[in-house]
Protein backbone atom coordinates (compact mmCIF):
# COMPACT_ATOMS: atom_id res chain seq x y z
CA UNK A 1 69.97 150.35 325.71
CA UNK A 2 71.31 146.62 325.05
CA UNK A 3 74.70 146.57 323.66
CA UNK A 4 74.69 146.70 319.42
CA UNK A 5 75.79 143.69 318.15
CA UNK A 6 76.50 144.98 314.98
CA UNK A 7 78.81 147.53 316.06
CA UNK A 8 80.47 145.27 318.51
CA UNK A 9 81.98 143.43 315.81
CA UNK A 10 82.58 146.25 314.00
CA UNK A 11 84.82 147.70 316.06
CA UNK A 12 86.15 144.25 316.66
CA UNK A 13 87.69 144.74 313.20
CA UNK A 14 84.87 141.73 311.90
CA UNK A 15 83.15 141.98 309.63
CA UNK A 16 79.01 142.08 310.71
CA UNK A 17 76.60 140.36 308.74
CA UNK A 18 72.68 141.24 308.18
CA UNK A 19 69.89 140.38 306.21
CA UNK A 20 67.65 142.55 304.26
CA UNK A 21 64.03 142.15 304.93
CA UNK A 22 61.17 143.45 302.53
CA UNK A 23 58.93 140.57 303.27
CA UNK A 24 55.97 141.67 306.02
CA UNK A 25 56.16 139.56 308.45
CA UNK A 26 58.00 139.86 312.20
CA UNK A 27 58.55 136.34 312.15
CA UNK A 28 61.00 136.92 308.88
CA UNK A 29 63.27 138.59 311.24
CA UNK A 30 63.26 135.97 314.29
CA UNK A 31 64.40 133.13 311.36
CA UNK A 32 67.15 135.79 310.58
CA UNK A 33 68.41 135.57 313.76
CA UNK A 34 67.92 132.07 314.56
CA UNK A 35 70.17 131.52 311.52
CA UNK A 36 73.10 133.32 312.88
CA UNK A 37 73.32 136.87 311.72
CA UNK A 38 74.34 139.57 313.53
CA UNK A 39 71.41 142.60 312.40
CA UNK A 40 68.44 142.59 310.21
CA UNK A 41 67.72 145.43 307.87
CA UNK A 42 64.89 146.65 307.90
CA UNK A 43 64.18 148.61 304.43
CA UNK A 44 61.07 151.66 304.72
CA UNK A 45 62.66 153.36 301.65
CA UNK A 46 61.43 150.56 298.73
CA UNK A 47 58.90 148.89 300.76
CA UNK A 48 55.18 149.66 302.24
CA UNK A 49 56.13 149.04 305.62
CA UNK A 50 54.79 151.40 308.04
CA UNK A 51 56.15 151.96 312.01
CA UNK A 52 53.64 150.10 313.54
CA UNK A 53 54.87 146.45 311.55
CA UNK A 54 58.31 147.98 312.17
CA UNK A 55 57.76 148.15 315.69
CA UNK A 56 57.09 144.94 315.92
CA UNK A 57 59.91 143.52 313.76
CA UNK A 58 61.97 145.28 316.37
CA UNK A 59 60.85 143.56 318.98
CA UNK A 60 61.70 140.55 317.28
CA UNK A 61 65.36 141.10 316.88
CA UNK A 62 65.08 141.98 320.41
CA UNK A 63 63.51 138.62 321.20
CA UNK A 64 66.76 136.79 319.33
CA UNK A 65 69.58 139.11 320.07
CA UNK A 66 70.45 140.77 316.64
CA UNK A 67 70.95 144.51 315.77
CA UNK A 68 67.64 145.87 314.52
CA UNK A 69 68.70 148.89 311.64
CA UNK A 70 66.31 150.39 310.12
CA UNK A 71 66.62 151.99 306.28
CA UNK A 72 64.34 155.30 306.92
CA UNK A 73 62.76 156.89 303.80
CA UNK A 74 64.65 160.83 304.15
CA UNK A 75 66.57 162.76 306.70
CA UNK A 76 63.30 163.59 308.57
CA UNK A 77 64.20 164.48 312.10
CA UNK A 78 60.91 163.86 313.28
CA UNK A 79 60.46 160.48 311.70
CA UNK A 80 63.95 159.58 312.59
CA UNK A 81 63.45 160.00 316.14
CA UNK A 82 59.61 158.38 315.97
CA UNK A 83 61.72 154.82 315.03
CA UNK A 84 64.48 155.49 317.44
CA UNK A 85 62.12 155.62 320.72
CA UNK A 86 60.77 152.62 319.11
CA UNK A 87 63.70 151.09 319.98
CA UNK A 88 66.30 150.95 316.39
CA UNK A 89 69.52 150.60 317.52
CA UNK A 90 70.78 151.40 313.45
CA UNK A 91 69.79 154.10 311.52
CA UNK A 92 70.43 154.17 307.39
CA UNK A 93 69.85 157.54 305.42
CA UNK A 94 69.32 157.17 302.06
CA UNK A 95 70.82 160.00 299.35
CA UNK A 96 72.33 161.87 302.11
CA UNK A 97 72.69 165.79 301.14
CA UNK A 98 76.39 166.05 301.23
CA UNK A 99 78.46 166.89 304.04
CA UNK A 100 75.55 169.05 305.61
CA UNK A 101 73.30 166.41 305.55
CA UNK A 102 75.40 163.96 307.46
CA UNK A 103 75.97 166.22 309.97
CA UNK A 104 72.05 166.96 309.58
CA UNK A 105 71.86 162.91 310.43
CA UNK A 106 73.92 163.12 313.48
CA UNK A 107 71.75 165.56 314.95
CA UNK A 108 68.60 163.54 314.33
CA UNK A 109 70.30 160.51 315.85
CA UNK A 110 72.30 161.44 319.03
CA UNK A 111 71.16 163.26 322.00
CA UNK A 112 72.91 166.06 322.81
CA UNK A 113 75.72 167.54 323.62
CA UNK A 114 76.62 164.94 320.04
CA UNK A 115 73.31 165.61 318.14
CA UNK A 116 70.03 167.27 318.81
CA UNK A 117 67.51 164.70 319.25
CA UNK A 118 64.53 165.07 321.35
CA UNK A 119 63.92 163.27 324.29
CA UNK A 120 61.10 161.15 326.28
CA UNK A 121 61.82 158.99 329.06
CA UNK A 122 58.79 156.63 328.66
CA UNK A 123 59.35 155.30 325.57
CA UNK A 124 60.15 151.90 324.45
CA UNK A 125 64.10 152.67 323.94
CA UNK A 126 64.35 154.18 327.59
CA UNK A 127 62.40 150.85 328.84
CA UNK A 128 59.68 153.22 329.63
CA UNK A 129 61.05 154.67 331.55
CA UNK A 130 63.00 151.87 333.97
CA UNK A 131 66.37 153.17 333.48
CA UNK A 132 68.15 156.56 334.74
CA UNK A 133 67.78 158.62 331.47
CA UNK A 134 71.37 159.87 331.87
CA UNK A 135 72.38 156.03 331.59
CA UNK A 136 70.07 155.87 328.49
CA UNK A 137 71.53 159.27 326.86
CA UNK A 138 74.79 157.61 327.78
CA UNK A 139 74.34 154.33 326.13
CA UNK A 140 71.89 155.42 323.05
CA UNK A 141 75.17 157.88 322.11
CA UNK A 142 77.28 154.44 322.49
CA UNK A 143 75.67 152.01 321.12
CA UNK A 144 73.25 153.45 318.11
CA UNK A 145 74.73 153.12 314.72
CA UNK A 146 74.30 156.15 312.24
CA UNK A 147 75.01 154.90 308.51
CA UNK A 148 75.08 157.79 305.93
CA UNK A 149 74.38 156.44 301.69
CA UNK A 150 77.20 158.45 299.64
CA UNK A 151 75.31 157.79 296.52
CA UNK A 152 74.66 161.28 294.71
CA UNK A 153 77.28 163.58 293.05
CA UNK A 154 77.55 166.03 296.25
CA UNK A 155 77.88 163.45 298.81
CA UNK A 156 80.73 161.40 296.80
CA UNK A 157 82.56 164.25 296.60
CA UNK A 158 82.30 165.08 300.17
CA UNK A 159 82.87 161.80 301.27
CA UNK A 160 86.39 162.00 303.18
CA UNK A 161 85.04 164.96 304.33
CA UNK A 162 81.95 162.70 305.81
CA UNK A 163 83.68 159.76 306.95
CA UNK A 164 85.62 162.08 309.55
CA UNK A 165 82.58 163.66 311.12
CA UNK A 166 82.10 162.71 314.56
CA UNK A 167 79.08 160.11 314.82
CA UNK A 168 79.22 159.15 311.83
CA UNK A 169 79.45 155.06 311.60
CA UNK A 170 79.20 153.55 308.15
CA UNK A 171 79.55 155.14 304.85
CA UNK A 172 77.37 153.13 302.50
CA UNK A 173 77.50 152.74 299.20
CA UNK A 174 74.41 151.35 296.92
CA UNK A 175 75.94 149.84 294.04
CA UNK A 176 72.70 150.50 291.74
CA UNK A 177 72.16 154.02 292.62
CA UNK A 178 76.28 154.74 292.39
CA UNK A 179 76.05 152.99 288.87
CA UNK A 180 73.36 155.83 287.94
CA UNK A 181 74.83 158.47 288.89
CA UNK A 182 78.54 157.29 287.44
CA UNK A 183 76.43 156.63 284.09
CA UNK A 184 77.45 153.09 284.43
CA UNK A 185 74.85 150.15 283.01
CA UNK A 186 77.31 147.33 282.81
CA UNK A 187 78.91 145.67 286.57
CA UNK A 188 82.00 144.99 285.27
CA UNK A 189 82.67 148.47 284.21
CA UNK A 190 85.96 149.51 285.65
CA UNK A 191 85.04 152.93 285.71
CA UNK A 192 82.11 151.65 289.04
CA UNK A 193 85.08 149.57 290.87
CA UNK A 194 87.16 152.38 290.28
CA UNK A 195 85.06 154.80 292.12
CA UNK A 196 84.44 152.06 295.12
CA UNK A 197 88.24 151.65 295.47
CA UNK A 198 88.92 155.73 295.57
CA UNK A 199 86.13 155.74 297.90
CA UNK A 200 87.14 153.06 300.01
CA UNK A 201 90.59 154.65 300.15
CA UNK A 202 89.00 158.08 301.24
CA UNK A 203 87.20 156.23 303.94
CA UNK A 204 89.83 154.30 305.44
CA UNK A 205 92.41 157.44 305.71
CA UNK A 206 89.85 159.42 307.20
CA UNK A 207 90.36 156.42 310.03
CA UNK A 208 86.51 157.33 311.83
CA UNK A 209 84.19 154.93 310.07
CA UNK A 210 83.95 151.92 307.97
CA UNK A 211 82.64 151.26 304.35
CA UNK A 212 78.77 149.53 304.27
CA UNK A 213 78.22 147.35 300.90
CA UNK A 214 76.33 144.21 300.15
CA UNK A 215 77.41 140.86 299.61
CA UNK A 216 77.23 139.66 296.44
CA UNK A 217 75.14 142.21 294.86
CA UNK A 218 73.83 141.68 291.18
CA UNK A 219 75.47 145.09 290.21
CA UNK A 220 78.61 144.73 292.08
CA UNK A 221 79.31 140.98 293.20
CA UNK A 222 82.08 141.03 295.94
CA UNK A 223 82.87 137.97 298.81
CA UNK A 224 83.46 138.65 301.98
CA UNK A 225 87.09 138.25 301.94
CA UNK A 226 87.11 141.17 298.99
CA UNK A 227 84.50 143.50 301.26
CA UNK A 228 86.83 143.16 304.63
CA UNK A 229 89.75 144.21 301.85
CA UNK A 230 87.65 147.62 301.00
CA UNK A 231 87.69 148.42 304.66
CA UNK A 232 83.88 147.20 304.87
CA UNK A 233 82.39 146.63 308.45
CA UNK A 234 78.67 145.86 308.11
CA UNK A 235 77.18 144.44 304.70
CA UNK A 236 73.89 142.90 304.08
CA UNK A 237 74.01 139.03 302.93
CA UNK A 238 72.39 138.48 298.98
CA UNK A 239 70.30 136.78 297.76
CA UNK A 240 67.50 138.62 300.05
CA UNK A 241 65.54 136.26 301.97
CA UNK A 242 62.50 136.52 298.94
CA UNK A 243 64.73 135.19 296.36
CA UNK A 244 65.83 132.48 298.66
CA UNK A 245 62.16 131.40 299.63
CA UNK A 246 60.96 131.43 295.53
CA UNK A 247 64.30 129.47 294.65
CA UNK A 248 63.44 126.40 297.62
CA UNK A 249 60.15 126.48 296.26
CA UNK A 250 60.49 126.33 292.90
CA UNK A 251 62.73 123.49 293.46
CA UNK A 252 60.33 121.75 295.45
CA UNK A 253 57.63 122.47 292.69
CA UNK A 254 59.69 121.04 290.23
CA UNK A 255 60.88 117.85 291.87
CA UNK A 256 57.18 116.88 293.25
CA UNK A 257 56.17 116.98 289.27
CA UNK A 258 59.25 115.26 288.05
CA UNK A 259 58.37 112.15 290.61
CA UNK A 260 54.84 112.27 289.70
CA UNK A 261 55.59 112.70 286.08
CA UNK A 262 54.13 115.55 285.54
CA UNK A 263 55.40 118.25 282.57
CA UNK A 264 56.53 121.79 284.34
């Protein structure tokens, strides 16, 4: 397996940068990493995107040298380990089941004697079948990413607990979904940055793994310099590349009918 860029600079003590993608189209993800980022995200939990599309956007991050994670839908082993051999070098679990379920996640994503995951030396990720497959147990242990959501009662409780485990890369935290379960509607509640800080803290003394939050999110808005201060190592860039796309155009819209006079 190539070596994760993502992670690199992770454990660089950078700060890595992706993009979240929910538009379907491979291409979406070559003009992500054309523009300089170091991963795309690649969301199957709120979108319709199914493996074979994912496959392909894969390849494309391939193609431009950028970390390829993928946001799976559950803790499925067998689904996990479908987009793995498809070559995901990042792996996100949403609403991860506590303590249990993390170490549930690090059995789905490393080989053994770290995890459990199944093997098959002809597929895609093993450059089917090209490379000695103790060199590709090897690497895939090395180089894959496993981020974990904290983002239900159980699992922020657990999460010191969580950031120690062994294989464990990134704790994430999803601002919205924290907000709902901390009964908090309003961003600038202090009771929300409260509960990022004490996690943060939690995180950083258990000294194994880093923090994952977005970039100026509507329901949390942090910079970059205040995410590196939280002990974050990978966040996804807002606004998503959507709200970018409608913005340009809308502009564009707008100034074509203001030079030819006509009313918006």
């Amino acid at each position: 397996m190539r070596n994760n860029k993502a992670k690199q600079i992770m454990n660089s003590g950078q700060l890595a940068l992706g993009a979240y993608v929910a538009l379907a189209d491979p291409q979406i993800v070559e003009i992500i990493g054309i523009s300089g980022f170091d991963a795309v995200f690649i969301d199957m939990e709120h979108t319709a995107f199914d493996l074979s599309l994912v496959q392909q956007m894969i390849v494309a991050a391939d193609l431009v040298d950028i970390t390829p994670i993928v946001r799976v839908s559950d803790s499925d082993p067998g689904f996990i380990l479908r987009v793995l051999d498809m070559g995901a070098q990042g792996i996100v679990i949403p609403h991860v089941d506590g303590l249990e379920g993390a170490k549930r996640a690090v059995d789905a994503v490393k080989y053994p004697p770290v995890g459990l995951r199944g093997g098959a030396g002809a597929t895609r990720a093993a450059r089917f079948g090209s490379v000695e497959w103790g060199d590709h147990v090897r690497t895939s242990n090395e180089e894959i990413l496993l981020s974990v959501m904290a983002e239900d009662k159980k699992a922020i409780s657990q999460v010191s607990e969580i950031a120690a485990l062994d294989g464990v890369d990134l704790v994430a935290l999803g601002p919205t979904d924290l907000s709902q379960t901390l009964g908090v509607t309003d961003p600038s509640d202090p009771k929300l940055r409260l509960e990022v800080e004490r996690i943060a803290a939690e995180v950083k003394q258990a000294g194994n793994t880093k923090l994952q939050m977005p970039m100026n999110h509507p329901a949390f808005p942090l910079t970059a310099s205040q995410l590196v201060e939280l002990g974050v190592g990978y966040t996804n860039v807002a606004p998503q590349p959507p709200a970018i796309l409608m913005k340009e155009m809308k502009n564009a819209v707008r100034e074509t009918h203001k030079t030819l006079g006509r009313k918006i």
